[in-house]
C-alpha atoms as a PDB file:
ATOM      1  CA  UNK A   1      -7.148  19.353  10.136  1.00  0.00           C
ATOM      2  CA  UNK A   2     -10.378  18.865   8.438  1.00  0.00           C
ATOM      3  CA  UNK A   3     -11.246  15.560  10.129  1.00  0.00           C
ATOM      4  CA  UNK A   4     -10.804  13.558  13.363  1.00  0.00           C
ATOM      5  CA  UNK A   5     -10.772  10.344  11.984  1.00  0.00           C
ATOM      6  CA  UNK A   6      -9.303   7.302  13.945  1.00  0.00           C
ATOM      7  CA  UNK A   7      -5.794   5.857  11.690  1.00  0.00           C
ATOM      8  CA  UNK A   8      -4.764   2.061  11.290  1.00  0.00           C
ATOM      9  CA  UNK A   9      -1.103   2.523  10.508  1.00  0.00           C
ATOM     10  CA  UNK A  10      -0.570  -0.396   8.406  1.00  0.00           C
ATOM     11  CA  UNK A  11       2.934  -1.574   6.986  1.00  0.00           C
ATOM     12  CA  UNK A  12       3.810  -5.025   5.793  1.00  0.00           C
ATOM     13  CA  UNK A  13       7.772  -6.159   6.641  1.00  0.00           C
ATOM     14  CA  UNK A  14       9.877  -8.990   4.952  1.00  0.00           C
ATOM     15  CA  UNK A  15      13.646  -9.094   5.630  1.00  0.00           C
ATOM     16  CA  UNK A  16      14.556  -5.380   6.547  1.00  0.00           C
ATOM     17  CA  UNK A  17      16.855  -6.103   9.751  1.00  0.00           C
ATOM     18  CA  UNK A  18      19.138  -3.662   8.863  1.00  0.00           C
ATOM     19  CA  UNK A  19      16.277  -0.592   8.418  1.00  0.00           C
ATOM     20  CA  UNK A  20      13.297  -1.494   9.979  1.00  0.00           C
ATOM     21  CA  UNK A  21      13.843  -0.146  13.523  1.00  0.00           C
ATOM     22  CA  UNK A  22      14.965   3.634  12.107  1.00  0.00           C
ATOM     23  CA  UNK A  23      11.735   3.778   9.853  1.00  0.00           C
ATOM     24  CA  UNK A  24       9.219   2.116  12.771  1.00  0.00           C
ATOM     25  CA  UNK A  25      11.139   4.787  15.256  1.00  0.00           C
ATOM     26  CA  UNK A  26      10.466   7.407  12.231  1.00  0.00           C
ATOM     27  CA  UNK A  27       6.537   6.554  11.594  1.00  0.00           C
ATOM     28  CA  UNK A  28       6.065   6.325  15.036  1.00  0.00           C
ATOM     29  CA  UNK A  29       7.906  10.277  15.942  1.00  0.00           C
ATOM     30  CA  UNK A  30       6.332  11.737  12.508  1.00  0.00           C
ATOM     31  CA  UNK A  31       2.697  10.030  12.547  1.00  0.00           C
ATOM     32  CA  UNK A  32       1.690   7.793  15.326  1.00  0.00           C
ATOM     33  CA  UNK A  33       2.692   9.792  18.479  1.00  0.00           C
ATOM     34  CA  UNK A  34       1.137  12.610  16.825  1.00  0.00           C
ATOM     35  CA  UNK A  35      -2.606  11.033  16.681  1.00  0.00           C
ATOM     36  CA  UNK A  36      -5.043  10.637  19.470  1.00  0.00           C
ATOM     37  CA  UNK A  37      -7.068   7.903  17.602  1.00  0.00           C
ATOM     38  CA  UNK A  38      -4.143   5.837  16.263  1.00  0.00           C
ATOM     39  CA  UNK A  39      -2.618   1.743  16.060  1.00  0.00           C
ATOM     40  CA  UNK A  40       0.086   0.845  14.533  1.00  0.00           C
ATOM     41  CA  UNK A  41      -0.043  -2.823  13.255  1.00  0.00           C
ATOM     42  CA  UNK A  42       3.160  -4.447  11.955  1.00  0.00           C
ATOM     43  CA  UNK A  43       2.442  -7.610   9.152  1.00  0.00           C
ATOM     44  CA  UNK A  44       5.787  -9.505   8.731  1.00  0.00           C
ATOM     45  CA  UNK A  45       5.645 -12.311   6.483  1.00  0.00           C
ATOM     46  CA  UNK A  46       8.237 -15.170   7.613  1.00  0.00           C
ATOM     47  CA  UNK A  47      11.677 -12.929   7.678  1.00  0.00           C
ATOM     48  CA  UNK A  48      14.762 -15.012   8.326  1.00  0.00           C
ATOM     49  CA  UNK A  49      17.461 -12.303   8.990  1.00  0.00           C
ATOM     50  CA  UNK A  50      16.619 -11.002  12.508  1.00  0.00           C
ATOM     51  CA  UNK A  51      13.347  -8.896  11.477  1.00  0.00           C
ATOM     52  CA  UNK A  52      11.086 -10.604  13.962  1.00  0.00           C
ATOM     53  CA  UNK A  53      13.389 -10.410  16.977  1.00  0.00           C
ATOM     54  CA  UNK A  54      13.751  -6.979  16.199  1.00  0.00           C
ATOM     55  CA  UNK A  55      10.022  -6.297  16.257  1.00  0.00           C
ATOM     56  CA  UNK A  56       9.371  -8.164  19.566  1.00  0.00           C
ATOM     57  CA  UNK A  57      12.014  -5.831  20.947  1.00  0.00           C
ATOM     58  CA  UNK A  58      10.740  -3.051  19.431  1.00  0.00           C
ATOM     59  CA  UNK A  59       6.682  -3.856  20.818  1.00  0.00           C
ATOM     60  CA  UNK A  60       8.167  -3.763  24.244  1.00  0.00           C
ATOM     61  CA  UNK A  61       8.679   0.088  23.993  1.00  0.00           C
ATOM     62  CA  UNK A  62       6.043   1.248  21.755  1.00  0.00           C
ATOM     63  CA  UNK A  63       2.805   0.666  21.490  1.00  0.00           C
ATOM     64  CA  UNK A  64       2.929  -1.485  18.245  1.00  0.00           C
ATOM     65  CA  UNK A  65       0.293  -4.709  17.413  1.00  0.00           C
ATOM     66  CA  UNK A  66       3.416  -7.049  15.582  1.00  0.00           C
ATOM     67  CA  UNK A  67       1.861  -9.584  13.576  1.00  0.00           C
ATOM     68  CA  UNK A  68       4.333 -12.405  12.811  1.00  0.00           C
ATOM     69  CA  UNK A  69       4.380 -15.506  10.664  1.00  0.00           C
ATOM     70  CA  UNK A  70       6.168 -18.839  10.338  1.00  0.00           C
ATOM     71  CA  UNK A  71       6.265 -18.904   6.569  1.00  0.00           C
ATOM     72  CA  UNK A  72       6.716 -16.715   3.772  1.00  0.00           C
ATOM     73  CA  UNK A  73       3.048 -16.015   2.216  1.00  0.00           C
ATOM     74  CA  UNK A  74       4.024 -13.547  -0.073  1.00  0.00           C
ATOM     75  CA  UNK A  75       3.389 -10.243  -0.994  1.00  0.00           C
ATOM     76  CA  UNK A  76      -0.785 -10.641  -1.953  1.00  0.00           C
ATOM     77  CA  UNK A  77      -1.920 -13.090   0.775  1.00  0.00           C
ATOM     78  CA  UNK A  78       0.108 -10.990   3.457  1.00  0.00           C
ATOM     79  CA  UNK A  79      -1.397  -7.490   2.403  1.00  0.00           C
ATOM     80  CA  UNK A  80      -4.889  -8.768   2.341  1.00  0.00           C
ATOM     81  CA  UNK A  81      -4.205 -10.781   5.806  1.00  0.00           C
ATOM     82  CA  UNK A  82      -2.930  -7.141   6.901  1.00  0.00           C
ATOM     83  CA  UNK A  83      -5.868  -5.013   5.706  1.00  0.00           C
ATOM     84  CA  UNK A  84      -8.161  -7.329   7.635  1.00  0.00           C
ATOM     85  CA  UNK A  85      -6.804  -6.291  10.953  1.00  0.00           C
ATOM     86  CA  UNK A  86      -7.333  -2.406  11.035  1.00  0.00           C
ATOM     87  CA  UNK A  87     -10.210  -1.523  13.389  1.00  0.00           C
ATOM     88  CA  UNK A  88      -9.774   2.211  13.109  1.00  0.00           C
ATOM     89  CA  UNK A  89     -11.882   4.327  10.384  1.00  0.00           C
ATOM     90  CA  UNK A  90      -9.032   4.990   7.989  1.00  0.00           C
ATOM     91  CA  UNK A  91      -6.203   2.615   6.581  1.00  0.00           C
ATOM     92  CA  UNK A  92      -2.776   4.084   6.417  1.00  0.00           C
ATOM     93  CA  UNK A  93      -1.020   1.973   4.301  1.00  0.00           C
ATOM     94  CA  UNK A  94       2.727   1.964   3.560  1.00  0.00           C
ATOM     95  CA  UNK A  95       5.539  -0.117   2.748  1.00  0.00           C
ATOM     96  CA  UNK A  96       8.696  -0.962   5.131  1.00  0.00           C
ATOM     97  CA  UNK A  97      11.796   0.210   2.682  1.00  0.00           C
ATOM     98  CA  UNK A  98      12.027   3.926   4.111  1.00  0.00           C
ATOM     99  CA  UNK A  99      11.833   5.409   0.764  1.00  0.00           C
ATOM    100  CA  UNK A 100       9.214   7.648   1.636  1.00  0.00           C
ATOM    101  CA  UNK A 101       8.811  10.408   4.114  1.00  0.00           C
ATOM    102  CA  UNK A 102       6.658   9.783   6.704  1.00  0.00           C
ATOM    103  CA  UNK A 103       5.542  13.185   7.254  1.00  0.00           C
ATOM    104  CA  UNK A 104       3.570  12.874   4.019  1.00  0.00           C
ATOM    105  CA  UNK A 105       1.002  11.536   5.675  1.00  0.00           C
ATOM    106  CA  UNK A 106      -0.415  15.057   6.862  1.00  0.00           C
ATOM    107  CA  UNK A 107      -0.901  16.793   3.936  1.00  0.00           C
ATOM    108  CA  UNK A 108      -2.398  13.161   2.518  1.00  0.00           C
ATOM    109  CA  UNK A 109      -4.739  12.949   6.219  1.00  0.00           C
ATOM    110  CA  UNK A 110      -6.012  16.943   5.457  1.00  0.00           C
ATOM    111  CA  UNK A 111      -7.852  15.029   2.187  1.00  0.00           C
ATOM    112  CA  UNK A 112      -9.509  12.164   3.059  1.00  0.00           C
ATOM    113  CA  UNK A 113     -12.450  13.495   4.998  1.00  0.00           C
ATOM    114  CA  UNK A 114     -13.246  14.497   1.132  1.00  0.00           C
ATOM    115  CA  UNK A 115     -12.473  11.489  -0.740  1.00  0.00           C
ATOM    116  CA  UNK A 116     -12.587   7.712  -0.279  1.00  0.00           C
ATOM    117  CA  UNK A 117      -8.795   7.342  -0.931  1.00  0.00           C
ATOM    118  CA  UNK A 118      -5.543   9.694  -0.706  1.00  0.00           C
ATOM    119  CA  UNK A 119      -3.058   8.049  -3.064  1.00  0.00           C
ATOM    120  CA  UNK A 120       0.815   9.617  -2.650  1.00  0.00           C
ATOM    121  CA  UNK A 121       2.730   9.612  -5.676  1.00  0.00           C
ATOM    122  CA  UNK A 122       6.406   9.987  -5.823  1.00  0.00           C
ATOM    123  CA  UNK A 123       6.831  13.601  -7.462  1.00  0.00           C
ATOM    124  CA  UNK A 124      10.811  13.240  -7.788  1.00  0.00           C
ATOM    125  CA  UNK A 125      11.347   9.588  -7.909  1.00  0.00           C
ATOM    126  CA  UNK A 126      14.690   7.650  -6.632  1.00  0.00           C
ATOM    127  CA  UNK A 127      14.315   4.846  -8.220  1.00  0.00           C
ATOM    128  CA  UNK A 128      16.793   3.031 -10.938  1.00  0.00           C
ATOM    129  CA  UNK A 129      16.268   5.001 -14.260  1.00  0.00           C
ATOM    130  CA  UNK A 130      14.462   1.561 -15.571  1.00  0.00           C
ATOM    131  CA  UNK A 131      12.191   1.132 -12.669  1.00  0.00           C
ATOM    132  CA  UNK A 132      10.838   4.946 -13.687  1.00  0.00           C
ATOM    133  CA  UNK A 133      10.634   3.943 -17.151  1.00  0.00           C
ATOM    134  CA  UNK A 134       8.510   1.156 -16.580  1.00  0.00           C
ATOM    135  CA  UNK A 135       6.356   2.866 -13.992  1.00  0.00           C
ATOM    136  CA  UNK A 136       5.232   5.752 -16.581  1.00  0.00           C
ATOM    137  CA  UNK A 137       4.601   2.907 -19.842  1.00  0.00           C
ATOM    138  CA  UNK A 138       2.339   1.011 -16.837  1.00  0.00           C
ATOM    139  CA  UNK A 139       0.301   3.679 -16.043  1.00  0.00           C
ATOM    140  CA  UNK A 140       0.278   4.883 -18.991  1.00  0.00           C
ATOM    141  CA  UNK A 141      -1.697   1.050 -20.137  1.00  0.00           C
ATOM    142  CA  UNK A 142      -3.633   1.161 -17.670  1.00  0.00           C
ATOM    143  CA  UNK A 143      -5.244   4.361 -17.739  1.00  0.00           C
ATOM    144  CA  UNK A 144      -6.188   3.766 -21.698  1.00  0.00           C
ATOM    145  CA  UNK A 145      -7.364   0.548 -20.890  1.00  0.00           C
ATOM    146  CA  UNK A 146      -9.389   1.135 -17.472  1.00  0.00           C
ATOM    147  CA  UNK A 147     -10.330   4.842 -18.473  1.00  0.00           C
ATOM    148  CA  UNK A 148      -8.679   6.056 -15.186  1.00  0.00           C
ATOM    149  CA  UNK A 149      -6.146   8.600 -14.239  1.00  0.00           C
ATOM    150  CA  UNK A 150      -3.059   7.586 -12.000  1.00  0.00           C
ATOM    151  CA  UNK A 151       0.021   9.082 -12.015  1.00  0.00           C
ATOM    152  CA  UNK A 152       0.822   6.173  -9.779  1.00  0.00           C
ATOM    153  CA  UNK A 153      -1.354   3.343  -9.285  1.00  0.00           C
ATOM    154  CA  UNK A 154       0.792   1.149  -7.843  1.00  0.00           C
ATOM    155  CA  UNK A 155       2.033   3.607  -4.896  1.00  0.00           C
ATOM    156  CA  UNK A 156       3.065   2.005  -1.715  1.00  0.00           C
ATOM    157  CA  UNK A 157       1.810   5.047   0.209  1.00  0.00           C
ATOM    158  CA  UNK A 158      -1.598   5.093   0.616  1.00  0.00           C
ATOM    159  CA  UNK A 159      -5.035   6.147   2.848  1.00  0.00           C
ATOM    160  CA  UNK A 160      -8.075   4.483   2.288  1.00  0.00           C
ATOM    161  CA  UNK A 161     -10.914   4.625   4.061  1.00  0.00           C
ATOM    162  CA  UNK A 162     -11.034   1.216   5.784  1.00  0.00           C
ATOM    163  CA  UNK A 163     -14.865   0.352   5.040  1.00  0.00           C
ATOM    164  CA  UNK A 164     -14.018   0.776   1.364  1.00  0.00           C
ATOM    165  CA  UNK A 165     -11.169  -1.427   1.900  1.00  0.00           C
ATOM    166  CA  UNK A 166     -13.414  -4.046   3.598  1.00  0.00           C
ATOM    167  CA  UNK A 167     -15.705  -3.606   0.538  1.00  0.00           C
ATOM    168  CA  UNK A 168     -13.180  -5.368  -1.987  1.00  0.00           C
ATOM    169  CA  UNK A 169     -11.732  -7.782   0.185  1.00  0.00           C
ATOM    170  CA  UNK A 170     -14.952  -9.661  -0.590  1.00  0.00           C
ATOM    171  CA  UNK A 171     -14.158  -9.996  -3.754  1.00  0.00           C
ATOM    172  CA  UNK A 172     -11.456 -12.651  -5.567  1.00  0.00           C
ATOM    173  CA  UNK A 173      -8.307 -10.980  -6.224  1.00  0.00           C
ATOM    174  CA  UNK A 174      -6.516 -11.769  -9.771  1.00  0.00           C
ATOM    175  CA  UNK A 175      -3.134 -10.118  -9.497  1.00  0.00           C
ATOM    176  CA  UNK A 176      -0.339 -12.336  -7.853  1.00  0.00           C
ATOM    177  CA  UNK A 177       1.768  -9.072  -7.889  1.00  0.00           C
ATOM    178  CA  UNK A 178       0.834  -5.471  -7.867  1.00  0.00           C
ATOM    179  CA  UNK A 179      -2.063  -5.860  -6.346  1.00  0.00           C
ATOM    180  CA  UNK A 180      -2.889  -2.086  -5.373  1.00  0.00           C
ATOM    181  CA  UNK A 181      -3.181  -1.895  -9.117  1.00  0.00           C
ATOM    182  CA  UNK A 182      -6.330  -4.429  -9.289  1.00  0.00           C
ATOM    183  CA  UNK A 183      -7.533  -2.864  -5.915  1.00  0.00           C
ATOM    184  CA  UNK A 184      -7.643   0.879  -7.370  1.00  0.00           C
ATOM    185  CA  UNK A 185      -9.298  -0.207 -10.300  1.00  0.00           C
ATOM    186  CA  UNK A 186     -12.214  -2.048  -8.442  1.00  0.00           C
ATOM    187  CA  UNK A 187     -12.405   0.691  -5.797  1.00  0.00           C
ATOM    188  CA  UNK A 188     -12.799   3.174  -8.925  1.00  0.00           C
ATOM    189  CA  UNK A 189     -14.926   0.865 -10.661  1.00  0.00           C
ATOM    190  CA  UNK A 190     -17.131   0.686  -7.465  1.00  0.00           C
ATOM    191  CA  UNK A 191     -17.474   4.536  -7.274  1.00  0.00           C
ATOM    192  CA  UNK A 192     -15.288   5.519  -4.550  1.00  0.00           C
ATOM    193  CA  UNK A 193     -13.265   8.854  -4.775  1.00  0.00           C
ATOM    194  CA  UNK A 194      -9.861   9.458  -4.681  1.00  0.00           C
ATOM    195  CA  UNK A 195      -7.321  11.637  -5.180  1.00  0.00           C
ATOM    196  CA  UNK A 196      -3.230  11.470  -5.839  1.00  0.00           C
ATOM    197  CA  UNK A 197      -1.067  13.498  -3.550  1.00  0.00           C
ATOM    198  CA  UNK A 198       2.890  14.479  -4.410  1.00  0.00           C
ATOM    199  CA  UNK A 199       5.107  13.156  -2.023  1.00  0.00           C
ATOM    200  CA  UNK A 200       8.762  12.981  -1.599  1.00  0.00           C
ATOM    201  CA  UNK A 201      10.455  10.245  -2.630  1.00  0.00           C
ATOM    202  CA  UNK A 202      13.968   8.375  -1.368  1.00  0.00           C
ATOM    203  CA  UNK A 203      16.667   6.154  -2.752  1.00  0.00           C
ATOM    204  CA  UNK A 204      16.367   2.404  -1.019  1.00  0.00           C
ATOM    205  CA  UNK A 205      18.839   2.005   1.398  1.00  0.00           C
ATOM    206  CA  UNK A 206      18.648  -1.683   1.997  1.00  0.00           C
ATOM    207  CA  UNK A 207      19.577  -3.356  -1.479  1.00  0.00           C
ATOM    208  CA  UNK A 208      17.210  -4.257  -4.043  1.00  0.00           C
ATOM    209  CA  UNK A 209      13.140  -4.278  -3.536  1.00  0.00           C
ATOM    210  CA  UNK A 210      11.982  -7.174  -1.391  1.00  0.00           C
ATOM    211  CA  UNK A 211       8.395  -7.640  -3.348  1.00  0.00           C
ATOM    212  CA  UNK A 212       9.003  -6.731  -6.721  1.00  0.00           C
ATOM    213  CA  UNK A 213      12.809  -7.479  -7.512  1.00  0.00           C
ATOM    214  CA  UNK A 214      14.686  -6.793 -11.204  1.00  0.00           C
ATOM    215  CA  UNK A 215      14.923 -10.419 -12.043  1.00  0.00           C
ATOM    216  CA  UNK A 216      11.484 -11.152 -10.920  1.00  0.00           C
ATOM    217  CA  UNK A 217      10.172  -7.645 -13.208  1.00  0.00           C
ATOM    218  CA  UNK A 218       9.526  -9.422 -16.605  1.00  0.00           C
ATOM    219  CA  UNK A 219       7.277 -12.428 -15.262  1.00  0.00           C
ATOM    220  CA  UNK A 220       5.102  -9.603 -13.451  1.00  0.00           C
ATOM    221  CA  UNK A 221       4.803  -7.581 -16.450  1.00  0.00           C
ATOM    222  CA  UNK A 222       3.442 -10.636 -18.536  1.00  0.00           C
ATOM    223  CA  UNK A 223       1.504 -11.507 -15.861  1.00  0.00           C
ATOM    224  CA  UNK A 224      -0.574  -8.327 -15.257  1.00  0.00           C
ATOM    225  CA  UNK A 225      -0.690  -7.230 -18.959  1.00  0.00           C
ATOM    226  CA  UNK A 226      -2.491 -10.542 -19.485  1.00  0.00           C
ATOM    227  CA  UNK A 227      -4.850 -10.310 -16.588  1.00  0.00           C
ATOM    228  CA  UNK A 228      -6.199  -7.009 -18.073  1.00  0.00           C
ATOM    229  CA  UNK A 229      -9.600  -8.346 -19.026  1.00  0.00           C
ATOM    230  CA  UNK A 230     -10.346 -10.542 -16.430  1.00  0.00           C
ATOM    231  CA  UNK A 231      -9.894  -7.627 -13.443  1.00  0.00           C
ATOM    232  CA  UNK A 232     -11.569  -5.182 -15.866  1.00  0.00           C
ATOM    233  CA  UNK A 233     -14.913  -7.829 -16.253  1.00  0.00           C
ATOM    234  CA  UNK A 234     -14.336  -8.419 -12.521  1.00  0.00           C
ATOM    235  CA  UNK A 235     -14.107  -5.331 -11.494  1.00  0.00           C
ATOM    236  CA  UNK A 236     -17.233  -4.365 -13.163  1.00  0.00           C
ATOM    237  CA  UNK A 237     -19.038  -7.233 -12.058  1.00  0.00           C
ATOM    238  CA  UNK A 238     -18.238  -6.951  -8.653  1.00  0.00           C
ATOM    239  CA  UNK A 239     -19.594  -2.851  -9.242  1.00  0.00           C
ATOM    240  CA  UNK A 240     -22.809  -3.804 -10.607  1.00  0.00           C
ATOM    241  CA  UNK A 241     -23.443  -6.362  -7.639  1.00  0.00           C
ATOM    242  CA  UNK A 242     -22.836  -2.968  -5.787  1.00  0.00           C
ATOM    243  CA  UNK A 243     -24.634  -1.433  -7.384  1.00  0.00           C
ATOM    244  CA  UNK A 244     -21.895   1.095  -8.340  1.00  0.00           C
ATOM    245  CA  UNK A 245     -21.352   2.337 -12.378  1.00  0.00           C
ATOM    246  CA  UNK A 246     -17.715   2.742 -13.883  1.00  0.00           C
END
């Protein structure tokens, strides 16, 4: 490995009784057992079908910080209530469906002593043929319109160094969905290097997407297209106040 650094292993859970114990048991075998600087923090948002029992079963044998709520907050105001709690010198950042390996993480963890952030995305995808359709046409926007990059902007599966993290949680979010859209675009904005990683990439085995499902798809789109020029002025606001040039 070309670094030592410390991991928060952060993953946000809504409503996955029926998976989440196999992929906590599989992060835990493939990533967190495998560190000597490591915490695992667990950010469920208000489940109602058995999740949080689950979990507080589940914290009894492993060494996991379970962070549970009441209420539903919703995908935005639970991921920046998540990435809040890390204390170790690297975020590790993934979602709870299973769909991606966790032993991705290593060949993502040999990068990030070089860059800022280590962004996975999915090489093969196994995703509905009109989920993969509209993945390419958004990227596709966003990199004319930002001037970035991405293959994947959006990707669930993520390092970031966590005092870059802390550095745009001062600022005021836009996005009500897709938020690690907005957040690459002000971490790019504020000079911070990254780098996209292939990873593999699995079919969802418990029903449709919990944060961004078909029916809810159109609103989104609408609603991120049309907050284009407010995070792009934001963003490079927030970079001069940095100091920090597109």
């Amino acid at each position: 490995m070309k670094n030592n650094l410390g991991v928060s292993i952060v993953m946000l859970v809504y409503n996955e009784a029926a998976i989440i114990e196999k992929v906590i048991r599989e992060y835990y075998e493939k990533v967190a057992s495998k560190l000597n600087n490591v915490e695992f923090i667990i950010a469920e948002d208000g489940s109602r079908d058995g999740t949080k029992e689950i979990l507080a079963r589940l914290s009894k044998e492993l060494p996991l910080r379970v962070i549970s709520g009441e209420e539903r907050k919703g995908y935005v105001k639970a991921y920046r209530d998540a990435i809040m709690l890390p204390e170790k010198e690297v975020i590790f950042f993934t979602d709870s469906s299973g769909k991606h390996d966790p032993a991705d993480f290593w060949k993502m963890y040999e990068c990030i002593g070089d860059y800022d952030i280590v962004s996975g995305y999915k090489e093969k995808r196994k995703d509905p043929f009109y989920r993969i359709v509209i993945t390419k046409v958004f990227n596709t926007l966003v990199n004319l319109y930002f001037g970035t990059h991405f293959k994947d902007i959006d990707s669930g599966f993520k390092l970031i160094k966590t005092e870059a993290m802390r550095d745009v949680l001062k600022d005021e979010w836009i996005c009500t969905d897709l938020i690690s859209f907005e957040i690459m675009v002000r971490l790019t904005y504020r000079g911070y290097t990254s780098i996209e990683v292939p990873v593999s990439h699995r079919p969802r085995e418990n029903g449709p997407s919990r944060g961004l499902p078909l029916k809810k798809i159109p609103k989104v789109v609408v609603m991120v297209l049309s907050n284009f020029k407010k995070v792009k002025e934001d963003a490079i606001r927030c970079a001069g106040k940095r100091g920090a040039s597109v």
